[in-house]
C-alpha atoms as a PDB file:
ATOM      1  CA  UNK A   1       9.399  19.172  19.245  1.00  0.00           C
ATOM      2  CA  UNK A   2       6.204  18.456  18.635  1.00  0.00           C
ATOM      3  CA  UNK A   3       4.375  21.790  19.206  1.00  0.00           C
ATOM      4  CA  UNK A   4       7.435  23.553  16.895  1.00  0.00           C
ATOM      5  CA  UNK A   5       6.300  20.794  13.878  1.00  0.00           C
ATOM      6  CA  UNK A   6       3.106  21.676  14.595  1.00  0.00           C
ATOM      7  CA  UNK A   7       3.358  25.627  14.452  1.00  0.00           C
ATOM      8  CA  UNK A   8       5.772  24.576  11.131  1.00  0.00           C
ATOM      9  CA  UNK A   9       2.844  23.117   9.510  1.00  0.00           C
ATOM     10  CA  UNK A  10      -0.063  26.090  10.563  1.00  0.00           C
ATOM     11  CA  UNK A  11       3.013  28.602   9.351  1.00  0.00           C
ATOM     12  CA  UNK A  12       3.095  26.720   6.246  1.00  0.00           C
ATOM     13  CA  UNK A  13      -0.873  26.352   5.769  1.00  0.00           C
ATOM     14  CA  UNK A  14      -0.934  29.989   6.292  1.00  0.00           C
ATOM     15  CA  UNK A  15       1.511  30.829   3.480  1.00  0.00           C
ATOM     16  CA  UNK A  16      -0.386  28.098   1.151  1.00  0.00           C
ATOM     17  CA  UNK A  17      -3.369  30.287   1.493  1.00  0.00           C
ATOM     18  CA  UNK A  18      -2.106  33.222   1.047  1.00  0.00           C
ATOM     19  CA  UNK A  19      -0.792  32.096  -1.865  1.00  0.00           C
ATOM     20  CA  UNK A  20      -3.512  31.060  -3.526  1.00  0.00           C
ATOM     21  CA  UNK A  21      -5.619  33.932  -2.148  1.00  0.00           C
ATOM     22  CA  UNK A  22      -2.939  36.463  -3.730  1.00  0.00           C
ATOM     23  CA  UNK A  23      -2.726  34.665  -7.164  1.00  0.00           C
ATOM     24  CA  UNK A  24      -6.769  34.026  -7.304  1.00  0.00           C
ATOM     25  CA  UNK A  25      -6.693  37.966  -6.701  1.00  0.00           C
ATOM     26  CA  UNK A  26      -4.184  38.472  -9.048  1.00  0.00           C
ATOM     27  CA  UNK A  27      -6.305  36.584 -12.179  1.00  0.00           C
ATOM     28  CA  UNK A  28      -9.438  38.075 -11.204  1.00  0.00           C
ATOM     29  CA  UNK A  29      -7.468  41.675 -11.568  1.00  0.00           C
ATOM     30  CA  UNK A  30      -6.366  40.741 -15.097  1.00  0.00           C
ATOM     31  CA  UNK A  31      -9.653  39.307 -15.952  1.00  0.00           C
ATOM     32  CA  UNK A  32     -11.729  42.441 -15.122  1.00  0.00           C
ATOM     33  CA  UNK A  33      -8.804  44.768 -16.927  1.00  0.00           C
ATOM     34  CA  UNK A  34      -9.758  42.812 -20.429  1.00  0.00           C
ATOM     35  CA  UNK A  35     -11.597  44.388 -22.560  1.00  0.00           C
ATOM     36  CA  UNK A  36     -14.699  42.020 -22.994  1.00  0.00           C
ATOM     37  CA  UNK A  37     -15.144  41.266 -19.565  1.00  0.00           C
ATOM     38  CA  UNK A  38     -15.222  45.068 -18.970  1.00  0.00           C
ATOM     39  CA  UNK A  39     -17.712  44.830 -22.114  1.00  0.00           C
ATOM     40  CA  UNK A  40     -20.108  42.672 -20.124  1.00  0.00           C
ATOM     41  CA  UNK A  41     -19.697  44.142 -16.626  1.00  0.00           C
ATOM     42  CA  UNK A  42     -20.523  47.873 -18.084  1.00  0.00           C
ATOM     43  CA  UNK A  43     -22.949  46.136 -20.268  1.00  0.00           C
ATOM     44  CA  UNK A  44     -24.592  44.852 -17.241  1.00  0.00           C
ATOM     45  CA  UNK A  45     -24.805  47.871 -15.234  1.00  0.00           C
ATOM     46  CA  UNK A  46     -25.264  50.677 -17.977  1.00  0.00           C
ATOM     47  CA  UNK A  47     -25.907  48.613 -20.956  1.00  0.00           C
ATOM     48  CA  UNK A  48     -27.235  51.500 -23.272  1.00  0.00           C
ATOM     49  CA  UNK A  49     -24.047  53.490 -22.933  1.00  0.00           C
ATOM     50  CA  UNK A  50     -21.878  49.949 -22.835  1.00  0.00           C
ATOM     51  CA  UNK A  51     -22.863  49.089 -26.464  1.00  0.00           C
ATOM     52  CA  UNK A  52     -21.689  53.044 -27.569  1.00  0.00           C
ATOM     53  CA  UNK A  53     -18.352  52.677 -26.207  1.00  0.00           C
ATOM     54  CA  UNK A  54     -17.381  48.896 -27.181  1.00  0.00           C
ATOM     55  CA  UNK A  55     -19.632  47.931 -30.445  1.00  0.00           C
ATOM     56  CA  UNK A  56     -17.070  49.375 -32.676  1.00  0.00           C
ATOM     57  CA  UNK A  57     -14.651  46.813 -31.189  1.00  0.00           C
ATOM     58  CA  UNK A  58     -16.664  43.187 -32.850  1.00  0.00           C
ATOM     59  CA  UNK A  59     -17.179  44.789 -35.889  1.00  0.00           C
ATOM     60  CA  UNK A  60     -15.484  41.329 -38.221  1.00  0.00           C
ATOM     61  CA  UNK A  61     -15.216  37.717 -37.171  1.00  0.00           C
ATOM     62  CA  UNK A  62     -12.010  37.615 -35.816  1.00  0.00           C
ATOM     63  CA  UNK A  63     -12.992  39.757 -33.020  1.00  0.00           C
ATOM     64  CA  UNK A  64     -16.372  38.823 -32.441  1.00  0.00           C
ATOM     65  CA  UNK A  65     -16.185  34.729 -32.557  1.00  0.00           C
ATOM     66  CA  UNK A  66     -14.667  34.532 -28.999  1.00  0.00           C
ATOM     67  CA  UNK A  67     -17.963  36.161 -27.071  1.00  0.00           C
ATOM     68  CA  UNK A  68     -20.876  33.590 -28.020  1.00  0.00           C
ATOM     69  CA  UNK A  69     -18.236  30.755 -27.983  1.00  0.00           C
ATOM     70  CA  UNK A  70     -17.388  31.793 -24.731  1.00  0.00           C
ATOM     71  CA  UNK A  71     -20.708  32.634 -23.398  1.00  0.00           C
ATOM     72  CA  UNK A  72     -22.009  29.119 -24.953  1.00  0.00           C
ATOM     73  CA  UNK A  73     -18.978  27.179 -22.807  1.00  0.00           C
ATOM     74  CA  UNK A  74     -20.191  29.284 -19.831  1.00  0.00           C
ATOM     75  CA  UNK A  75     -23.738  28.347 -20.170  1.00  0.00           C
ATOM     76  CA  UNK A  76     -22.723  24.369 -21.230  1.00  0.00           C
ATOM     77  CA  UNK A  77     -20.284  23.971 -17.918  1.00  0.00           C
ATOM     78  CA  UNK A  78     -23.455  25.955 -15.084  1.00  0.00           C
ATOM     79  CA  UNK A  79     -25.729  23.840 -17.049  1.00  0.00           C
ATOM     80  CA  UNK A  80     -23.130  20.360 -16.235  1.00  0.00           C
ATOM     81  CA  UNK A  81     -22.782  21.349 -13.110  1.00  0.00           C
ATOM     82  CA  UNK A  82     -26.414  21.863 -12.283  1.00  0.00           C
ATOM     83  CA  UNK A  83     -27.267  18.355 -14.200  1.00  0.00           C
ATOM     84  CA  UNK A  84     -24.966  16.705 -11.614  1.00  0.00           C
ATOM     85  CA  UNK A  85     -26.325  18.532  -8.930  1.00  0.00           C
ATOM     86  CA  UNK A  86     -30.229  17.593  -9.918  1.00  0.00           C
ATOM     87  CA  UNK A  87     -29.495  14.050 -10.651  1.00  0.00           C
ATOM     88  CA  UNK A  88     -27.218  12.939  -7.455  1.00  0.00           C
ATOM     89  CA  UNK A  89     -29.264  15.144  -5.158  1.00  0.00           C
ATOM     90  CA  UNK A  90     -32.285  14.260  -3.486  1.00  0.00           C
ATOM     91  CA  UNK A  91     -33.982  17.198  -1.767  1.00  0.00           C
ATOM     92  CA  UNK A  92     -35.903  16.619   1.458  1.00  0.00           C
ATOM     93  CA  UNK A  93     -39.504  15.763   0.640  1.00  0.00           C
ATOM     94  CA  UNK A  94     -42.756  13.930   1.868  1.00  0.00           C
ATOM     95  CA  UNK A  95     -44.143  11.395  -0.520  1.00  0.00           C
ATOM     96  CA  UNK A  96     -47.742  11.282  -1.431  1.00  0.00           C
ATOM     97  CA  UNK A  97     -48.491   9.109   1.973  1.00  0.00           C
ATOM     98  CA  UNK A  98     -47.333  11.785   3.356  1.00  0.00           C
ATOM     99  CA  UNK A  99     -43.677   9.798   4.619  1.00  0.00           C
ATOM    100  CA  UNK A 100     -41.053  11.887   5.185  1.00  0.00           C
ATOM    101  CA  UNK A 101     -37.781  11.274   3.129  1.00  0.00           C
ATOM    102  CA  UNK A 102     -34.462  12.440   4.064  1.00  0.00           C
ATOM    103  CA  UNK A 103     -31.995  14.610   2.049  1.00  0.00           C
ATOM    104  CA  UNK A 104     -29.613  12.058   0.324  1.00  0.00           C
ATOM    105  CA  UNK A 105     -26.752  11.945  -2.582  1.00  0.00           C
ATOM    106  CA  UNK A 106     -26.764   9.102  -4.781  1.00  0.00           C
ATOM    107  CA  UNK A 107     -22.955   9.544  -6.648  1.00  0.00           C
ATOM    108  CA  UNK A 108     -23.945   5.802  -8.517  1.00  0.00           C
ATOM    109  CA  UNK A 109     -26.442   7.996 -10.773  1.00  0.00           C
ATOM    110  CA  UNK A 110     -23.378   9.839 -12.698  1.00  0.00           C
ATOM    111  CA  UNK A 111     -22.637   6.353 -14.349  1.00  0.00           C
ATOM    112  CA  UNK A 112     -26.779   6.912 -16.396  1.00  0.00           C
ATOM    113  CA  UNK A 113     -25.666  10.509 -17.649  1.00  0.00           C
ATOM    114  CA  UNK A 114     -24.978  11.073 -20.969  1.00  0.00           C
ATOM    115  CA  UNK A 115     -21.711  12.996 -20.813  1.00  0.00           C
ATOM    116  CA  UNK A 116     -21.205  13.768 -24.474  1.00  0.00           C
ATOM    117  CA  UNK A 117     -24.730  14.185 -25.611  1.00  0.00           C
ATOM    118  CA  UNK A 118     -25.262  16.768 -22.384  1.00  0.00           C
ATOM    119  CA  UNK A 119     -22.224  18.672 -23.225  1.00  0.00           C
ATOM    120  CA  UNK A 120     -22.911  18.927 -27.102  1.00  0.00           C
ATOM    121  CA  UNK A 121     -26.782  19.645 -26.666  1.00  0.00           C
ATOM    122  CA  UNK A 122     -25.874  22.660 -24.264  1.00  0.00           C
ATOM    123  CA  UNK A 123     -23.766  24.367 -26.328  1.00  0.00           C
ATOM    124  CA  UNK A 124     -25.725  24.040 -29.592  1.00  0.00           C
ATOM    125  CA  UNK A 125     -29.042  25.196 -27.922  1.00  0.00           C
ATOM    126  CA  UNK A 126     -27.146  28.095 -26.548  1.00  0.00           C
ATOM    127  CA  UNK A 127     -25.376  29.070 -29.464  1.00  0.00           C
ATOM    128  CA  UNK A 128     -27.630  28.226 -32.344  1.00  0.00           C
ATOM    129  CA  UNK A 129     -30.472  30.873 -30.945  1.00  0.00           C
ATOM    130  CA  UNK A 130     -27.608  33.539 -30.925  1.00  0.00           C
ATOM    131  CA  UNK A 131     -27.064  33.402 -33.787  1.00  0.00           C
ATOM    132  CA  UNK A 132     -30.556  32.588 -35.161  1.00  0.00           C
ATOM    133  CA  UNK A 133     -31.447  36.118 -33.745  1.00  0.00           C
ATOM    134  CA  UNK A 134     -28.879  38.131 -35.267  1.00  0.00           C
ATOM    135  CA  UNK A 135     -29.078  36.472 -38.189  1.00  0.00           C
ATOM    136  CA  UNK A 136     -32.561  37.382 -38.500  1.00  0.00           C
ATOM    137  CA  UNK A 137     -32.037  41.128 -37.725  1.00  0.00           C
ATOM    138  CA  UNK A 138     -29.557  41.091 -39.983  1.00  0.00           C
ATOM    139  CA  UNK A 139     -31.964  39.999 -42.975  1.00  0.00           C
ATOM    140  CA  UNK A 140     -34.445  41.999 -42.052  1.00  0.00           C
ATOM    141  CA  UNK A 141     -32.006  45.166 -41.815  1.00  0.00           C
ATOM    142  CA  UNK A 142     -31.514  44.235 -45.470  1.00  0.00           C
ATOM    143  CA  UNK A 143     -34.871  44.387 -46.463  1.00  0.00           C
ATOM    144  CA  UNK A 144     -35.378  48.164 -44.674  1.00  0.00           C
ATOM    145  CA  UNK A 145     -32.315  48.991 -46.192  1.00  0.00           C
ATOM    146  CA  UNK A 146     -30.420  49.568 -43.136  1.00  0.00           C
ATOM    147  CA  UNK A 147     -26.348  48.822 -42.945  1.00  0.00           C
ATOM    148  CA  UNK A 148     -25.833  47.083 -40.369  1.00  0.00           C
ATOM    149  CA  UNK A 149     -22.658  44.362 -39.317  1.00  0.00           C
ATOM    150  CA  UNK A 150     -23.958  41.153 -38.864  1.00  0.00           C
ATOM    151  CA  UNK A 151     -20.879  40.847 -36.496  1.00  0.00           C
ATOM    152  CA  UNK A 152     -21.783  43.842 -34.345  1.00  0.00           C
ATOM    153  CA  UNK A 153     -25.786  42.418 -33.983  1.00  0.00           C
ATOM    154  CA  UNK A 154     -24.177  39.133 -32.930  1.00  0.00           C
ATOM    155  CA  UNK A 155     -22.340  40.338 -30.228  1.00  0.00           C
ATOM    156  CA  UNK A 156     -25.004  42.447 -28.928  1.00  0.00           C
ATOM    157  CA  UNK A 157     -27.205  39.468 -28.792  1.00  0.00           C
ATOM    158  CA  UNK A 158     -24.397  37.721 -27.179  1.00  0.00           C
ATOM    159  CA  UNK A 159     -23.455  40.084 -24.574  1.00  0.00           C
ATOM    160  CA  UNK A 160     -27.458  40.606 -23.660  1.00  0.00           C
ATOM    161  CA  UNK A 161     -27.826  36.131 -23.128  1.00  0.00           C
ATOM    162  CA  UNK A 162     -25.103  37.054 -19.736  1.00  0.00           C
ATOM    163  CA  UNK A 163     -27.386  38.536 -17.069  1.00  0.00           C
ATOM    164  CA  UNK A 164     -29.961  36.002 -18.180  1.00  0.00           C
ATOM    165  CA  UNK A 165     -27.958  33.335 -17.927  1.00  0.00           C
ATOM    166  CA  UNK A 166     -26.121  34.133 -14.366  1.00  0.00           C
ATOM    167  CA  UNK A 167     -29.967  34.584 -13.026  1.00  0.00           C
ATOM    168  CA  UNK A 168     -31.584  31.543 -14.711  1.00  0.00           C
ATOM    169  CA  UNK A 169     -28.870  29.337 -13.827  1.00  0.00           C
ATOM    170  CA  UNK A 170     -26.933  30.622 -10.897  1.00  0.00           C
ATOM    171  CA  UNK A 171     -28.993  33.149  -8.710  1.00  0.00           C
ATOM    172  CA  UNK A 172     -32.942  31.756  -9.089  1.00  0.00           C
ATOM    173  CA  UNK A 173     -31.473  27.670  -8.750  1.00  0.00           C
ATOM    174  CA  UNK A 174     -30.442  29.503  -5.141  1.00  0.00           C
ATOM    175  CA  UNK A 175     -33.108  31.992  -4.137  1.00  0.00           C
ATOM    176  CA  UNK A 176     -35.410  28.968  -4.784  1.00  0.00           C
ATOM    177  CA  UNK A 177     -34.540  26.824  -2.041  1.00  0.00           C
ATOM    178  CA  UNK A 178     -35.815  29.808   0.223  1.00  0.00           C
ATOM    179  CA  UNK A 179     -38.959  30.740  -1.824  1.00  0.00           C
ATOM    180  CA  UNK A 180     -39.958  28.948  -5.083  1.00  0.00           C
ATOM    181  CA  UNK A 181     -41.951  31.836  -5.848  1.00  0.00           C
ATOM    182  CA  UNK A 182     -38.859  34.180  -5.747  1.00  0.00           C
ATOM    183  CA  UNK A 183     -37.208  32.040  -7.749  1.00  0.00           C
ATOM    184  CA  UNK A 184     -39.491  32.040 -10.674  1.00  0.00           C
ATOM    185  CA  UNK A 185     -40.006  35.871 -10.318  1.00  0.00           C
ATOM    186  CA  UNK A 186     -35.937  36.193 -10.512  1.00  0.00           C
ATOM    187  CA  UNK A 187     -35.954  33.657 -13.637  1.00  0.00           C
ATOM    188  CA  UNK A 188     -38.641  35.780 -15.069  1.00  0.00           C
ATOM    189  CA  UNK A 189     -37.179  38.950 -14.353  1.00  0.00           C
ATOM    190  CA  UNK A 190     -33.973  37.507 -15.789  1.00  0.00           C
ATOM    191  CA  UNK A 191     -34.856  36.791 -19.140  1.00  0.00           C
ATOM    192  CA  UNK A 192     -37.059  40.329 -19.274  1.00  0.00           C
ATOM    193  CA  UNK A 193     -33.708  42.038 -18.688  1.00  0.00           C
ATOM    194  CA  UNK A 194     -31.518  40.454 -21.465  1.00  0.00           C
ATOM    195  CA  UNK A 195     -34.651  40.530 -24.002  1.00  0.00           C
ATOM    196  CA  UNK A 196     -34.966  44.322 -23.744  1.00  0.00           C
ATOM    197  CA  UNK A 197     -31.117  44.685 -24.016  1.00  0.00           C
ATOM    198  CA  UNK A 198     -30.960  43.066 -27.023  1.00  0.00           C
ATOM    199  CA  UNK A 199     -34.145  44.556 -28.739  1.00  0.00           C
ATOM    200  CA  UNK A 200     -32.955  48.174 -27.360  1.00  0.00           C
ATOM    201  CA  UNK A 201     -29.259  47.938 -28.495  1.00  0.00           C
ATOM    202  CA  UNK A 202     -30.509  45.737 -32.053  1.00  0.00           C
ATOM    203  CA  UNK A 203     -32.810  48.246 -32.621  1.00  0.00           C
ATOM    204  CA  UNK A 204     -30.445  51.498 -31.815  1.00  0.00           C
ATOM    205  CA  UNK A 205     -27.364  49.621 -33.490  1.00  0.00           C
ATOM    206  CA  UNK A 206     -29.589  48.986 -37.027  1.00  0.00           C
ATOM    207  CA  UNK A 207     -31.063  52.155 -36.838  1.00  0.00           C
ATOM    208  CA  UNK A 208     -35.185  51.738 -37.467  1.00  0.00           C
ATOM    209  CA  UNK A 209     -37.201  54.728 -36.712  1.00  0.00           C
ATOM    210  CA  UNK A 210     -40.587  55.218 -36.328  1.00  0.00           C
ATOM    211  CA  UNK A 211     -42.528  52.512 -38.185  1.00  0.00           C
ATOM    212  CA  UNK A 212     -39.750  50.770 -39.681  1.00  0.00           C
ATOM    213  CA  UNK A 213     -38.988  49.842 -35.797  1.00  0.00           C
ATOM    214  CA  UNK A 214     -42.682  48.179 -35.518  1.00  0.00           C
ATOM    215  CA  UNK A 215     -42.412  46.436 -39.242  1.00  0.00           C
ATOM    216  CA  UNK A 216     -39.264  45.222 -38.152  1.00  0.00           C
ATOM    217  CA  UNK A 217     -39.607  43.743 -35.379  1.00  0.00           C
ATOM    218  CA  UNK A 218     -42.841  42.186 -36.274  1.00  0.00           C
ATOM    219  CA  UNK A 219     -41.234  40.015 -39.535  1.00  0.00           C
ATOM    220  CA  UNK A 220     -38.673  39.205 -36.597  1.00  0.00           C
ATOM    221  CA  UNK A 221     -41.327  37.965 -34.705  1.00  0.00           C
ATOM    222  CA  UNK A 222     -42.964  36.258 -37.176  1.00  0.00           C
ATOM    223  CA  UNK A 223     -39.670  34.371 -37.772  1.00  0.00           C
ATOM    224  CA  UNK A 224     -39.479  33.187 -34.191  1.00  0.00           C
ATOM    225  CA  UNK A 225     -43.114  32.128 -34.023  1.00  0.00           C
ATOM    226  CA  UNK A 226     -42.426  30.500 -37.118  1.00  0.00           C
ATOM    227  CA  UNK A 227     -39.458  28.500 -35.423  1.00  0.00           C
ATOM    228  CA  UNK A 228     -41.465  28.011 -32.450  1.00  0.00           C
ATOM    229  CA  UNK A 229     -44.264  25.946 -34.337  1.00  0.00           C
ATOM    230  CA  UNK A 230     -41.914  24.095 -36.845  1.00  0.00           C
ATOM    231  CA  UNK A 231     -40.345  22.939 -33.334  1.00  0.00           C
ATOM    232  CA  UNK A 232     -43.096  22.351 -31.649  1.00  0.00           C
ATOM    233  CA  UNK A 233     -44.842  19.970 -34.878  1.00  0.00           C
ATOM    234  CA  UNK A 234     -41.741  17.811 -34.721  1.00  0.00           C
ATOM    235  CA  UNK A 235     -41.465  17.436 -30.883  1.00  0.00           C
ATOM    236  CA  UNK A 236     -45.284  16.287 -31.038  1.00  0.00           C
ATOM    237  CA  UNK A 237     -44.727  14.116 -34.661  1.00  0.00           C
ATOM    238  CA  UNK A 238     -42.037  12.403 -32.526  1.00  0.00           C
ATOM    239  CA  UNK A 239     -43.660  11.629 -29.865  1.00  0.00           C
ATOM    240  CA  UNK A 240     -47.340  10.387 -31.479  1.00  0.00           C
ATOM    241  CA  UNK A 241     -45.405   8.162 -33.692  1.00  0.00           C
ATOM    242  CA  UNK A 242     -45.379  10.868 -36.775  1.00  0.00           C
ATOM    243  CA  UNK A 243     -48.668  12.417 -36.370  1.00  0.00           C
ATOM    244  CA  UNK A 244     -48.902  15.741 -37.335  1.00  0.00           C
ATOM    245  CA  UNK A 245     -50.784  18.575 -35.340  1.00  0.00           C
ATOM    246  CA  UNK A 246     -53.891  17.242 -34.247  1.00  0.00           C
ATOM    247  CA  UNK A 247     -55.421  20.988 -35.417  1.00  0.00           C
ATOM    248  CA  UNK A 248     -57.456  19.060 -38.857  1.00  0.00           C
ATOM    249  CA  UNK A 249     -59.353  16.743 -36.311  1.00  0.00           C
ATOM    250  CA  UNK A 250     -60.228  19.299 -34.018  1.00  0.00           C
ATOM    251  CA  UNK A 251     -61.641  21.284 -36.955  1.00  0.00           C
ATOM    252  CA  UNK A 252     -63.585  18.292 -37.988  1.00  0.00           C
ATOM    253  CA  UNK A 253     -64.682  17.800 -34.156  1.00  0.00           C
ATOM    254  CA  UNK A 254     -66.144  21.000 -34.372  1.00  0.00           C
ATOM    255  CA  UNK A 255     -67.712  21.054 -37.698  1.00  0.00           C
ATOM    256  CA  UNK A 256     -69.913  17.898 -37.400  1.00  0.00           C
END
């Protein structure tokens, strides 16, 4: 009796997992037949011809809106998951008196994270810069002239943030507990791919030849470094206690 409830219950294990293997299979086969996830995939793999054959598709909002939304969800629940990971984890390690400390998990440390701050501040600083950047190119297309579809340079930029994305947060957080070196190079290599998407597909969707394509891109640029300072002044304002960029009393360092 025993050995027949016992083959009952590997019979019916069996037929659980083949269950849930078959209907795993069976999303993953209607995820890959829709549209945008072909987008991405081709975009991946061939993206010069990728943008050709789908760009025509996000052309007004109600067909481009779901791709950085999505993308920015993506990024915000990797990003969760590898918050968890880095605050509850404890990596082997030797301590500056050289003592060695053994991997540990530390589940109590969930109760310090800011849940709804985390969440909200990954998908604004994923989204905002998506849109920043095609908003940008799609002012500066206006002063060249150029008609372009603000919806159409938003989705490029959108679709281009994927492979950087799956290396900076999913493939380099992995390769680098074999070789931190790898790891950065991967990160690195990472963002070089998605930036020269975007600029190549940006740049071929707007339509700049020659010089306009150097003008362009420099007031581009321009605009980022611009961003870049602005940010960087109010990071260091808030943390001198409102001080400004200490550039006047370097000048006057120098000058005396």
């Amino acid at each position: 009796m025993e050995e027949s409830k016992i083959k009952n219950t590997e019979k019916s294990t069996d037929k659980d997992a083949k269950s849930t293997a078959s209907t795993l299979k069976n999303k993953f086969d209607q995820a890959s037949k829709n549209r945008t996830v072909k987008f991405i995939i081709s975009a991946i793999k061939k993206p010069s011809s990728a943008f050709k054959e789908y760009i025509a598709d996000y052309s007004d909002f109600k067909n481009t809106w779901q791709l950085p939304v999505f993308a920015s969800i993506a990024y915000t629940i990797i990003n969760l998951f590898n918050t968890v990971i880095s605050k509850v984890y404890t990596a082997p390690h030797k301590t500056l008196f050289g003592q060695q400390v053994s991997a540990s998990w530390n589940w109590k440390r969930l109760e310090k994270i800011d849940w709804f701050q985390t969440i909200g501040s990954s998908f604004i600083s994923y989204l905002i810069p998506i849109l920043f950047v095609a908003g940008v190119y799609y002012v500066v297309s206006l002063i060249f002239k150029k008609t372009s579809n603000f919806f159409r340079l938003l989705t490029i930029v959108a679709v281009a943030t994927v492979p950087t994305m799956i290396v900076a947060l999913v493939v380099t957080p992995l390769i680098s507990i074999i070789s931190a070196q790898l790891g950065t190079i991967l990160f690195m290599s990472g963002i070089s791919y998605g930036s020269i998407m975007a600029y190549e597909a940006l740049n071929e969707e707007i339509g700049y030849k020659g010089n306009e394509r150097i003008f362009a891109n420099l007031i581009f640029m321009v605009a980022l470094y611009t961003v870049f300072v602005l940010l960087f002044d109010s990071l260091l304002k808030s943390s001198l206690g409102g001080s400004t960029l200490p550039l006047n009393s370097l000048n006057n360092l120098f000058n005396k």
